[in-house]
Protein backbone atom coordinates (compact mmCIF):
# COMPACT_ATOMS: atom_id res chain seq x y z
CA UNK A 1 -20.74 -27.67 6.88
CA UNK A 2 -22.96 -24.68 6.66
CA UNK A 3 -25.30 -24.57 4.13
CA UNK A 4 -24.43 -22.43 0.33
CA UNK A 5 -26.10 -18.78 0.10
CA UNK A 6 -26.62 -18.49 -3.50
CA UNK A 7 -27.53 -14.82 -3.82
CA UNK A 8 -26.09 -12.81 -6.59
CA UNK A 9 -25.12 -10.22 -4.74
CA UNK A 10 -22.65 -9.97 -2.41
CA UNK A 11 -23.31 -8.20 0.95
CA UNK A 12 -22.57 -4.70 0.67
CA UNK A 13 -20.54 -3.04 3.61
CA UNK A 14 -21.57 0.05 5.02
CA UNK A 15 -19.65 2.87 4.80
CA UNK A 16 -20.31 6.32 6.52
CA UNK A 17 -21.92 9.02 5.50
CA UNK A 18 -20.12 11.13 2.52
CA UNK A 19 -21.33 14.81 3.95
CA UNK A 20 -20.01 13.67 7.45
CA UNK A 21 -16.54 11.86 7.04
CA UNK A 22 -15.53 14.48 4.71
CA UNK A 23 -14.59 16.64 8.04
CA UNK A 24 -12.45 13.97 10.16
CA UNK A 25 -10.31 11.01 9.53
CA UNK A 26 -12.06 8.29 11.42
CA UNK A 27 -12.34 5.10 9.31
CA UNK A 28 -14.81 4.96 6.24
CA UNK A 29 -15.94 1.61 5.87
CA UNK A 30 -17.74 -0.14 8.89
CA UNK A 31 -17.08 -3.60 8.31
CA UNK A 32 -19.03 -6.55 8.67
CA UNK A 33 -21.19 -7.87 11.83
CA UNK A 34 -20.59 -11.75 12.62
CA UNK A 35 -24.68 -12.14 10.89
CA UNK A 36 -23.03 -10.83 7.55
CA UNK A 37 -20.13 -12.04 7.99
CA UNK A 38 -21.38 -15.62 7.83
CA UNK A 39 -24.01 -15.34 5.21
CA UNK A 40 -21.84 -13.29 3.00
CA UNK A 41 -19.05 -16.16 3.66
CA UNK A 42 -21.87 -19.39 3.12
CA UNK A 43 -22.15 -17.75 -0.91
CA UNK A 44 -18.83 -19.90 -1.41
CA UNK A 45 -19.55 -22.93 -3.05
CA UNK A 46 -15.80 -24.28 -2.16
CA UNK A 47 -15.06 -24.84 -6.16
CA UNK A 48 -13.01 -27.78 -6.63
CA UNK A 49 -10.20 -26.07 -8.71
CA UNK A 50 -10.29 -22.87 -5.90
CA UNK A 51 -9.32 -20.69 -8.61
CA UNK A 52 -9.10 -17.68 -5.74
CA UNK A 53 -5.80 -19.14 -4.08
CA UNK A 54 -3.84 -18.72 -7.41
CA UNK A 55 -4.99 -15.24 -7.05
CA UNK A 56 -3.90 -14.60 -3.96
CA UNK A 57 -0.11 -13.39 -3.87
CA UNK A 58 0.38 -15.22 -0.52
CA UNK A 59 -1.61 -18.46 -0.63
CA UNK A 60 -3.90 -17.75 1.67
CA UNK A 61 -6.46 -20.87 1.96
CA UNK A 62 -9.34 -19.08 1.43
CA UNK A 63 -12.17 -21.32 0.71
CA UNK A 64 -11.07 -23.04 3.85
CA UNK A 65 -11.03 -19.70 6.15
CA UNK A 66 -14.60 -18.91 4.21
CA UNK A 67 -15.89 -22.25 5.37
CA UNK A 68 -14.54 -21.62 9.30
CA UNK A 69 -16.58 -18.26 8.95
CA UNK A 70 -19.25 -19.62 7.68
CA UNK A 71 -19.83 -22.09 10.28
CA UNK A 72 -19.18 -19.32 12.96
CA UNK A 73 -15.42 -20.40 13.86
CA UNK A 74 -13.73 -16.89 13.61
CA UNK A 75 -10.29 -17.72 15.48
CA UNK A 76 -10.16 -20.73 13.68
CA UNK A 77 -10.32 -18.73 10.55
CA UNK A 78 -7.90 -16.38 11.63
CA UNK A 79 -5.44 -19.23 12.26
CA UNK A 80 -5.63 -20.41 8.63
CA UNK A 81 -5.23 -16.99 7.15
CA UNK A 82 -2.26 -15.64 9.46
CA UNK A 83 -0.54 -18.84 8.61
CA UNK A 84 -0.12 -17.40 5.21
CA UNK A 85 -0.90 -13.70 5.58
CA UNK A 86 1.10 -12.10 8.24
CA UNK A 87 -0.66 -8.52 8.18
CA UNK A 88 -4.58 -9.60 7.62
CA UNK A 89 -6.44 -6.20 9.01
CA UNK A 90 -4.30 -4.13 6.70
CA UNK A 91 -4.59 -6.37 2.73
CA UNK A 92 -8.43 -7.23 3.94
CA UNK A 93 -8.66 -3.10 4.11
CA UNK A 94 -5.96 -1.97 1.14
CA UNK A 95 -5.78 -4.91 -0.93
CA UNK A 96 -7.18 -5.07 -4.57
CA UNK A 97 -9.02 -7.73 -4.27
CA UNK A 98 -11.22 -6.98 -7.35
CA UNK A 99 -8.15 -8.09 -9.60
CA UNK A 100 -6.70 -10.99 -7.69
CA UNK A 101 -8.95 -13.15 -5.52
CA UNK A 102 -12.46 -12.34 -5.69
CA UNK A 103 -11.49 -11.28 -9.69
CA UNK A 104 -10.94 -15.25 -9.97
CA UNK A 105 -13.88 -16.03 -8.12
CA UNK A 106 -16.55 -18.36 -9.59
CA UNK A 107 -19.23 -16.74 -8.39
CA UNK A 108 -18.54 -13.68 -10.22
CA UNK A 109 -19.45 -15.54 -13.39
CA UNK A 110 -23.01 -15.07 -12.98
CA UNK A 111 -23.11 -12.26 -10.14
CA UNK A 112 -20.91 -10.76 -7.91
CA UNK A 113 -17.76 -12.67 -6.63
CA UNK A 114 -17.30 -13.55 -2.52
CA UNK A 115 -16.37 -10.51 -0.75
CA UNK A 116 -13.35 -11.96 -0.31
CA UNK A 117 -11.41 -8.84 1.37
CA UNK A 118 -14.17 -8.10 3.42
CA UNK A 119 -14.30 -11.29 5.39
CA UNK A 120 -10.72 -11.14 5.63
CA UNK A 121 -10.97 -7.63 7.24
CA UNK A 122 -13.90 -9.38 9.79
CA UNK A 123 -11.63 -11.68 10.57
CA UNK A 124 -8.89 -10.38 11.64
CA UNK A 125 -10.95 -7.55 13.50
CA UNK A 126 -12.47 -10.02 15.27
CA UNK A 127 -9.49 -11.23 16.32
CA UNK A 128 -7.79 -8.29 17.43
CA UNK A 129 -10.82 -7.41 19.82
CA UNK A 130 -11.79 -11.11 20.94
CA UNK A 131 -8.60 -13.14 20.79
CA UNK A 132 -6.09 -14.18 23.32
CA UNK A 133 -3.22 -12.13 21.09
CA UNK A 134 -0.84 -14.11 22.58
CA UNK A 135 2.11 -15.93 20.79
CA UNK A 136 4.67 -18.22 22.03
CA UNK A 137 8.02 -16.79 20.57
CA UNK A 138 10.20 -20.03 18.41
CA UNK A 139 13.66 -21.80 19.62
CA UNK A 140 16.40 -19.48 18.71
CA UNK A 141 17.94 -21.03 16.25
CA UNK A 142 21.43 -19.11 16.79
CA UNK A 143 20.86 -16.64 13.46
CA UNK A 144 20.81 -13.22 12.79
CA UNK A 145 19.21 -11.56 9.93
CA UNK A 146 18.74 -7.41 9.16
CA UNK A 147 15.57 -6.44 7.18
CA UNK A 148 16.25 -2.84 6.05
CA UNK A 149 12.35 -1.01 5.81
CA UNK A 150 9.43 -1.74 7.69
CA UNK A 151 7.06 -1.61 4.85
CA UNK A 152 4.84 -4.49 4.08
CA UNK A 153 7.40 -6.53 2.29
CA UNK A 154 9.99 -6.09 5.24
CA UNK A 155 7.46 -7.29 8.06
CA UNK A 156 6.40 -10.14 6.15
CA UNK A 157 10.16 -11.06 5.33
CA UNK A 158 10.83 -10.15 9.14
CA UNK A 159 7.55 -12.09 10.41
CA UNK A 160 8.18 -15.73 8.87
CA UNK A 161 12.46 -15.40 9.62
CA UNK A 162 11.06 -14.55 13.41
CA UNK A 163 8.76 -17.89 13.03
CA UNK A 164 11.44 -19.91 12.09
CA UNK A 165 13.74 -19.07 14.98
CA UNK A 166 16.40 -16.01 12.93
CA UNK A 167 16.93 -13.42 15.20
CA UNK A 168 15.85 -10.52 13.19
CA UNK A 169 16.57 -7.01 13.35
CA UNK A 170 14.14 -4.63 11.62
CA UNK A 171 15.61 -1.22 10.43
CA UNK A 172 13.30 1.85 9.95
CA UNK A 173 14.52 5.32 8.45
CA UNK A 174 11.76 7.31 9.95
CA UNK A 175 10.52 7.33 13.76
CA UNK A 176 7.59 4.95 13.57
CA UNK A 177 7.85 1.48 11.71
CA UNK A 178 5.22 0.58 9.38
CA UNK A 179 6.44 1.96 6.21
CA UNK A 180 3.85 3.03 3.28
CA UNK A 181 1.38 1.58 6.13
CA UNK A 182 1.82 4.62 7.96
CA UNK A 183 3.21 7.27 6.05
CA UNK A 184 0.98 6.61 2.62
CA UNK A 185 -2.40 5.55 3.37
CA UNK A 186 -4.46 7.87 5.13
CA UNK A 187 -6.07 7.33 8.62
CA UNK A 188 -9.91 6.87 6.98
CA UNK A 189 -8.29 4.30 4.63
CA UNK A 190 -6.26 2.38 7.61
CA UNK A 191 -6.26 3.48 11.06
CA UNK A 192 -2.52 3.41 12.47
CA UNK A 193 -3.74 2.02 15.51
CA UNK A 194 -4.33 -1.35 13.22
CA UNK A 195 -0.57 -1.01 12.40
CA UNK A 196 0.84 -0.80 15.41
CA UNK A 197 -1.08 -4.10 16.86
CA UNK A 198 0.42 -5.94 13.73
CA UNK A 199 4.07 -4.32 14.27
CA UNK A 200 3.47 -5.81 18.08
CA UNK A 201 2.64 -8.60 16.94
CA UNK A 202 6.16 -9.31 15.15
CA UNK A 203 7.85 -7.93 18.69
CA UNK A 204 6.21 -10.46 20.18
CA UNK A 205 7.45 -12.85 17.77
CA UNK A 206 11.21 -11.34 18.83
CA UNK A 207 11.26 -9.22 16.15
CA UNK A 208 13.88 -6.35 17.25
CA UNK A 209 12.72 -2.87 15.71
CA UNK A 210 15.19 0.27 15.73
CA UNK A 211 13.27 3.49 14.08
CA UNK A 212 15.68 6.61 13.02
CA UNK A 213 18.03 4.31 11.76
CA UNK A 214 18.94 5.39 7.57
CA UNK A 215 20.34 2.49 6.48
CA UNK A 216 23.06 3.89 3.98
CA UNK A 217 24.14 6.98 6.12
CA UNK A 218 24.03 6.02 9.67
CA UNK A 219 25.16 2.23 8.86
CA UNK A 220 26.04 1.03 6.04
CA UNK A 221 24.78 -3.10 4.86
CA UNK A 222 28.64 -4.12 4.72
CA UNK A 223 29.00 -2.51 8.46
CA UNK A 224 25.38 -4.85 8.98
CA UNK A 225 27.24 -7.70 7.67
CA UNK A 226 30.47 -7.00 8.95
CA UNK A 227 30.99 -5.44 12.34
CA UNK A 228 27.47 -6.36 13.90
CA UNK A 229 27.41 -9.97 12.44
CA UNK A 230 24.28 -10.55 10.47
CA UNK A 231 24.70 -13.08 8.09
CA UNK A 232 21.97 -11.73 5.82
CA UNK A 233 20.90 -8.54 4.98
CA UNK A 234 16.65 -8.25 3.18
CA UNK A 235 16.34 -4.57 1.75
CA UNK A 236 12.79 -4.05 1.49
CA UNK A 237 13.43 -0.12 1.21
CA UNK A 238 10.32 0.45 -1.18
CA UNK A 239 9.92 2.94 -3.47
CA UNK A 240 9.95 6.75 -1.97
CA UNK A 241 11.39 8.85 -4.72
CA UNK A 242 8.42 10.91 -6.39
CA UNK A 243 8.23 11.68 -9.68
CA UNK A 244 7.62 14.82 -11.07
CA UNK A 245 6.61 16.25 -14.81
CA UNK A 246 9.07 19.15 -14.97
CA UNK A 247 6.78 21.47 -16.31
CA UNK A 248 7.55 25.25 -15.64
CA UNK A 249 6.55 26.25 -12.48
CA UNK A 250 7.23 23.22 -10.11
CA UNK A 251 9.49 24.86 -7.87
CA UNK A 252 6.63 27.39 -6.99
CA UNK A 253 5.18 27.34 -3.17
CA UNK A 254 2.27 25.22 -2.88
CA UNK A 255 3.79 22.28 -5.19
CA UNK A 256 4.10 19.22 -3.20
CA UNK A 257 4.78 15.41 -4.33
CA UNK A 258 1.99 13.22 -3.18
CA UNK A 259 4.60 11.61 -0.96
CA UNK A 260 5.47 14.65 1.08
CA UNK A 261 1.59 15.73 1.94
CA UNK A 262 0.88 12.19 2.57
CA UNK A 263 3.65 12.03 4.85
CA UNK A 264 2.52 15.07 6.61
CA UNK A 265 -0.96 14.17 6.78
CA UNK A 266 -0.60 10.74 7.72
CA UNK A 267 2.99 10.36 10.13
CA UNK A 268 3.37 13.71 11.21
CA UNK A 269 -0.74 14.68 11.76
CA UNK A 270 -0.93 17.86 9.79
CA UNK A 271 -4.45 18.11 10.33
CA UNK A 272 -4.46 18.22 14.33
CA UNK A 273 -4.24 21.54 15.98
CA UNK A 274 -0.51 22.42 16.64
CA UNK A 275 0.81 19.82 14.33
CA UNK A 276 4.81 20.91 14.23
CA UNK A 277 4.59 20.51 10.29
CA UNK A 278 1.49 21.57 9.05
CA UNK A 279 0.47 22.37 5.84
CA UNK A 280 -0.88 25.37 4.69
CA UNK A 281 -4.81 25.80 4.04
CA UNK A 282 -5.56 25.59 0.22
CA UNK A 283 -8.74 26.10 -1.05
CA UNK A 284 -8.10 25.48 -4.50
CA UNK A 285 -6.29 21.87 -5.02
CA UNK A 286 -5.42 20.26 -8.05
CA UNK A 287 -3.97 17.15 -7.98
CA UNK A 288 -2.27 15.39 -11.06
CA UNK A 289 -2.52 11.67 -11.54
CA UNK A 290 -5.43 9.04 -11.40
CA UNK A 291 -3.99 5.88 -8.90
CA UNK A 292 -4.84 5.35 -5.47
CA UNK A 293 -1.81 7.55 -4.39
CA UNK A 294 -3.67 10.20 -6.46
CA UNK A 295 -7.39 9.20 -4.60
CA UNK A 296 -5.48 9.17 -0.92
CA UNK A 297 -4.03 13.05 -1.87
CA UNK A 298 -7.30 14.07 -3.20
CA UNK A 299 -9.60 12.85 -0.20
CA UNK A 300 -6.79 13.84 2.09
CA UNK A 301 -6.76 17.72 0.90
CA UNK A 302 -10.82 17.27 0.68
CA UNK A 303 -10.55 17.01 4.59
CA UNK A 304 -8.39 19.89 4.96
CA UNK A 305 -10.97 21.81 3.85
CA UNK A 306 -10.04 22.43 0.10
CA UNK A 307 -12.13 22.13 -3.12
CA UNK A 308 -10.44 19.69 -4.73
CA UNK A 309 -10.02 18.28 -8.46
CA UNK A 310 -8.04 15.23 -10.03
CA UNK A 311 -6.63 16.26 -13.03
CA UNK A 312 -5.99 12.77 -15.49
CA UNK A 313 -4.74 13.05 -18.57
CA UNK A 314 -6.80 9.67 -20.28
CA UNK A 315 -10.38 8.91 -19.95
CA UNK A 316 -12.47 7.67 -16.51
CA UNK A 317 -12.14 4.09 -17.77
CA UNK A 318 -8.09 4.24 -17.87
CA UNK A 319 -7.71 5.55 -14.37
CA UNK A 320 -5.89 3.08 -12.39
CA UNK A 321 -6.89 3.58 -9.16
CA UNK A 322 -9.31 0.87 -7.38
CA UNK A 323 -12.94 1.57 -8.21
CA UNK A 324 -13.88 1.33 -4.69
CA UNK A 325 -11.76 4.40 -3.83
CA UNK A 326 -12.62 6.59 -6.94
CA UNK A 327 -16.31 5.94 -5.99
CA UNK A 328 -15.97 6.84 -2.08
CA UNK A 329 -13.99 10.37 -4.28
CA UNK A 330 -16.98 10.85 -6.09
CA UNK A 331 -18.94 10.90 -3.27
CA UNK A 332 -16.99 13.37 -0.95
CA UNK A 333 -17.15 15.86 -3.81
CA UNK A 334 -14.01 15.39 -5.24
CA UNK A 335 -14.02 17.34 -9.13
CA UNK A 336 -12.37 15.00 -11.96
CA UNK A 337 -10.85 16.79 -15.14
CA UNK A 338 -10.49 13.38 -17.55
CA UNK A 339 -8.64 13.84 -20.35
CA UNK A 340 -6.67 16.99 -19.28
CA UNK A 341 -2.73 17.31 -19.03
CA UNK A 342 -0.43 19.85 -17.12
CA UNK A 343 1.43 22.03 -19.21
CA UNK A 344 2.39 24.78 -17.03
CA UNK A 345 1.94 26.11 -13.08
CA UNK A 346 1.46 29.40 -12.67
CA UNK A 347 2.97 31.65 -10.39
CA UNK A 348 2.02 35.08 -8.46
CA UNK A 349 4.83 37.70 -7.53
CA UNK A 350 5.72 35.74 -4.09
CA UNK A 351 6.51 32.24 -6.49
CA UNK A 352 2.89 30.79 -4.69
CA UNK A 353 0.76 28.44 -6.89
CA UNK A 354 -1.95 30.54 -8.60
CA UNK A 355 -3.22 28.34 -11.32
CA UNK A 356 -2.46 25.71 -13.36
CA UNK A 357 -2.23 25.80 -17.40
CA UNK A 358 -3.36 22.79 -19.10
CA UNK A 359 -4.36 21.46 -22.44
CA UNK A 360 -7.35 19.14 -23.44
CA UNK A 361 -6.48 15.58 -24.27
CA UNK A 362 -8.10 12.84 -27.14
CA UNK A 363 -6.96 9.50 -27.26
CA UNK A 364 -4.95 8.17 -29.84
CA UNK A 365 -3.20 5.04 -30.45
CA UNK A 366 -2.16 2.61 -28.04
CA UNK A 367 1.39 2.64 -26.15
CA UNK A 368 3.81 -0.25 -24.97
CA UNK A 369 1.28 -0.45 -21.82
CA UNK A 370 -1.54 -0.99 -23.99
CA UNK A 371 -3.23 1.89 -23.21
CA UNK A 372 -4.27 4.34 -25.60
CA UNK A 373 -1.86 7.26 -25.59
CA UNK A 374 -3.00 10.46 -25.09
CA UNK A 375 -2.34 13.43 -27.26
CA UNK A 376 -3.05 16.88 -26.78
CA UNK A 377 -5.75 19.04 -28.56
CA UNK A 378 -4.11 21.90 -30.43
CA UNK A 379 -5.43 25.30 -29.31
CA UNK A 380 -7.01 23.91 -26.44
CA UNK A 381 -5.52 25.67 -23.72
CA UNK A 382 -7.16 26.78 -20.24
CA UNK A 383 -5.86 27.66 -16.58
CA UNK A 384 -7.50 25.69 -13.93
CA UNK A 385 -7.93 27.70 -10.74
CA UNK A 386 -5.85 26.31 -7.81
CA UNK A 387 -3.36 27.73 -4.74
CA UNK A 388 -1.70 24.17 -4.54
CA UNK A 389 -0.60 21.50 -7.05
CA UNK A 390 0.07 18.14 -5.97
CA UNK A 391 1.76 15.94 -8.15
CA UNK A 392 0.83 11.79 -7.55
CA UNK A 393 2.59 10.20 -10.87
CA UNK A 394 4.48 7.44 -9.35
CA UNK A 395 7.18 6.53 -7.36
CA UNK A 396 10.96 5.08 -7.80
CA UNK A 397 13.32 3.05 -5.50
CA UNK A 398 15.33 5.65 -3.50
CA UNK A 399 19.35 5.36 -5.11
CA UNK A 400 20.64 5.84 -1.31
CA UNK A 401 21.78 2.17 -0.88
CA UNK A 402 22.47 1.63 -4.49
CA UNK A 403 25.33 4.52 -4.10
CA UNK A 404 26.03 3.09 -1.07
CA UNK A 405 27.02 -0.62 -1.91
CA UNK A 406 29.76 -1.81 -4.10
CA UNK A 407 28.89 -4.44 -6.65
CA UNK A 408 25.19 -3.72 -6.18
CA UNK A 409 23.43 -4.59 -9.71
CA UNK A 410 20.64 -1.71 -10.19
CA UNK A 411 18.40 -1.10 -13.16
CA UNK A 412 17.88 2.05 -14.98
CA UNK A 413 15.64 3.78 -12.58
CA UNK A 414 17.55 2.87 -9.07
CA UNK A 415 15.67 -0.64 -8.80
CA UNK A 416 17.28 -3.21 -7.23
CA UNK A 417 18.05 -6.32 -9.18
CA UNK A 418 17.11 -9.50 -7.67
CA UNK A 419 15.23 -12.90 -8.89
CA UNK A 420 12.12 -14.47 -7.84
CA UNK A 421 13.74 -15.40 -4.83
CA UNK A 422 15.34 -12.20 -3.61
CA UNK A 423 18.64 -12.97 -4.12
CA UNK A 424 21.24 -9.97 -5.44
CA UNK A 425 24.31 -9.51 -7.03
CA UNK A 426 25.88 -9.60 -3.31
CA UNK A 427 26.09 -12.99 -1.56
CA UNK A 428 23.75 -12.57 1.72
CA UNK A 429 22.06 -9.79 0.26
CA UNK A 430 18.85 -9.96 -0.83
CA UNK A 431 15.51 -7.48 -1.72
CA UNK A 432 12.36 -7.88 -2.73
CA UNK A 433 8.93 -5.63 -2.66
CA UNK A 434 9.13 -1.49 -4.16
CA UNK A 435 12.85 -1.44 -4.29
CA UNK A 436 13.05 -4.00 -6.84
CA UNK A 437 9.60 -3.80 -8.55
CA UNK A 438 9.05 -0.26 -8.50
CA UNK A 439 5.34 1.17 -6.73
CA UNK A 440 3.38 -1.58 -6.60
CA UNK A 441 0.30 -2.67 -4.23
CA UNK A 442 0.82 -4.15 -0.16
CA UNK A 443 0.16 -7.79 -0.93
CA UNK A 444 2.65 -8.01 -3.79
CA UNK A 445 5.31 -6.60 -1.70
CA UNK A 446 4.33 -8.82 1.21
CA UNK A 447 4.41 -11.89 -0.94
CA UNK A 448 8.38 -11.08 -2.47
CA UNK A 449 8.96 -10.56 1.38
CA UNK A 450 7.65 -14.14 2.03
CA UNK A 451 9.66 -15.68 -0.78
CA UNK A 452 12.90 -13.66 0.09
CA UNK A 453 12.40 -15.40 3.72
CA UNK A 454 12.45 -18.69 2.22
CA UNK A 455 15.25 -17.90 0.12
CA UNK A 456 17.41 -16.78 3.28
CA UNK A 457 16.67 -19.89 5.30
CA UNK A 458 18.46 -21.67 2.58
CA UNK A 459 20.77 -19.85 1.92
CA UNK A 460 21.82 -20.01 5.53
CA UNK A 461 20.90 -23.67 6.01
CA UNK A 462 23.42 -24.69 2.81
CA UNK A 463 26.30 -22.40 4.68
């Protein structure tokens, strides 16, 4: 057993310089070396009541992966965490692990918690460029299972069905599998390259994936169940329908939803030259919201080459994105407008973006979130220069399968309906992640994904 660190502070990652990354999409953060990674992972004091494993959505062991680290035993560390966490490179990179693990952590008590995320990121790194990689693929066990979306909750549904023998099927809408992974978080954030090794990593496993397949239009699930003999069907179609204010002016050119320049930025490489869908240089951007969709837009136009500003309608200490990523905003020279609400986007003769009209904001009492609800200052009107508006206030489920499937149970806003364990209103049907939650973060979807694997073992164990 390696001996306790008890410093304070935890070891702070280095990131690149703000003046230089601001002009490419290379990866921000630099990760750990094994030095840090070790004494950052000895200030774990291996609490008896590990209070960071109930704050983990999967279960991952972590004081026992910390302790491997600690003592230098990286691949054994990686064994206990991919025994829980099927996609390690990606929630050590994207996961909030200020408000789940390391928020739990003792340590934080009297300093700053474990970097828990950042060990986890060394970790699997480590393994990706020193391990053997290779996986012996289970006994077929003579089933076959669909998983509809290749998002994070749909390869870790797909990922423990594979490990227990199911012949699974993975559908994708789009051309490359990966879901949010690769159309939503940008490049600096996750490199895609990450993604892929994780996606062949399931293939290896046995895990069939077919891309350009809409689920809903080009197949339907009773066709899946039917005529190509899967005897149970995991939607894990997230949650791709943006939302928009429908304020005048949102049909003007140069009004995108955060999904749509996302998806051109990230999947179909706006910013290379030649990309076949690029997007047109702004200089002015204004982008409405404060999440980490909101942050990804922002940083994403920032590289592009536009002066950008994050227009939030509450205060700095509301914002919900992660800390971490409004900081590395701050930083690149990002503008934030707190307390400042869309009213109106102006238009010139040709219907382009020329402005935006907004009023100033105070906060007033608090709403069924328990945040306080803003209300606008009379008389308080202005026009915020910008050429393009993009508009990062949430997501919902998309209502293609919903329309799709008889006897479906939905919700009000197109989520599915399903309990803790994934099952639906349809026998052999279950969901889990976006599509039933609405937009939430990679590790929660991962962990319904998990549980909706369980679920589907026995349900077709007791058949």
């Amino acid at each position: 057993m390696a001996d306790f660190n008890m410093t304070k502070n935890k070891y702070t990652m280095s990131v690149r310089d703000p003046s230089d990354r601001c002009s490419d999409f290379r990866e921000v953060t630099l990760g750990y070396d094994e030095e840090a990674a070790i004494s950052e992972a000895k200030r774990c004091i291996r609490c008896k009541t590990r209070p960071c494993v109930s704050g983990c959505p999967v279960g991952v062991d972590i004081p026992e992966f910390l302790s491997l680290v600690a003592d230098g035993k990286f691949e054994e560390a990686y064994e206990v965490i991919s025994g829980s966490n099927p996609l390690p490179a990606v929630t050590g990179r994207v996961c909030p692990q200020e408000t789940q693990c390391e928020g739990k952590c003792t340590r934080g008590i009297k300093g700053e918690p474990v970097a828990i995320g950042c060990l986890e990121r060394f970790v699997a790194d480590y393994h990706r460029e020193h391990g053997a990689n290779v996986q012996e693929k289970p006994s077929p066990n003579g089933h076959r299972i669909a998983v509809v979306g290749s998002g994070p909750s749909g390869l870790a549904c797909a990922g423990d069905l594979a490990r227990l023998g199911y012949s699974v099927t993975l559908f994708e809408a789009l051309h490359l599998a990966g879901g949010v992974l690769v159309y939503g978080i940008p490049e600096f954030r996750l490199p895609k390259d990450i993604v892929a090794f994780e996606i062949g990593r399931l293939r290896d496993l046995g895990v069939e994936v077919v891309t350009d397949a809409a689920v809903g239009r080009s197949v339907t699930v009773e066709e899946l169940m039917g005529e190509f003999a899967f005897e149970a069907v995991y939607l894990a179609t997230g949650a791709g329908l943006p939302r928009f204010m429908h304020i005048k002016g949102e049909n003007s050119i140069g009004v995108f939803s955060a999904n749509e320049y996302l998806t051109r930025i990230n999947l179909m490489k706006a910013y290379t030259e030649g990309a076949a869908t690029p997007v047109f240089p702004a200089k002015k951007v204004a982008v409405v919201g404060g999440g980490n969709v909101a942050m990804d837009a922002a940083r994403c136009a920032r590289r592009m080459g536009a002066e950008v500003t994050v227009v939030y309608r509450r205060g700095e200490r509301e914002l919900p994105a992660r800390r971490e990523e409004i900081g590395h905003a701050k930083e690149e020279g990002i503008i934030f407008r707190f307390l400042t609400n869309p009213v109106e986007i102006l238009a010139d003769e040709t219907n382009a973006v020329c402005g935006l009209r907004c009023v100033e904001m105070k906060l007033g009492e608090e709403d069924a979130s328990g945040r306080a609800r803003p209300v606008a200052v009379e008389g308080s009107d202005f026009v915020l220069e910008a050429d393009c508006v993009i508009m990062a206030l949430g997501t919902s489920p998309n209502p293609l399968l919903a329309r799709t499937m008889t006897g479906l149970k939905c919700g009000p806003h197109g989520e599915i309906v399903a309990d803790e364990t994934g099952r639906t209103s349809l026998q052999g049907v279950f969901a889990g992640g976006d599509a039933v939650t609405g937009s939430a973060t990679v590790i929660l979807a991962m962990g319904a994904g998990k549980r909706a694997a369980k679920s589907i073992d026995e349900y077709i164990r007791s058949k």
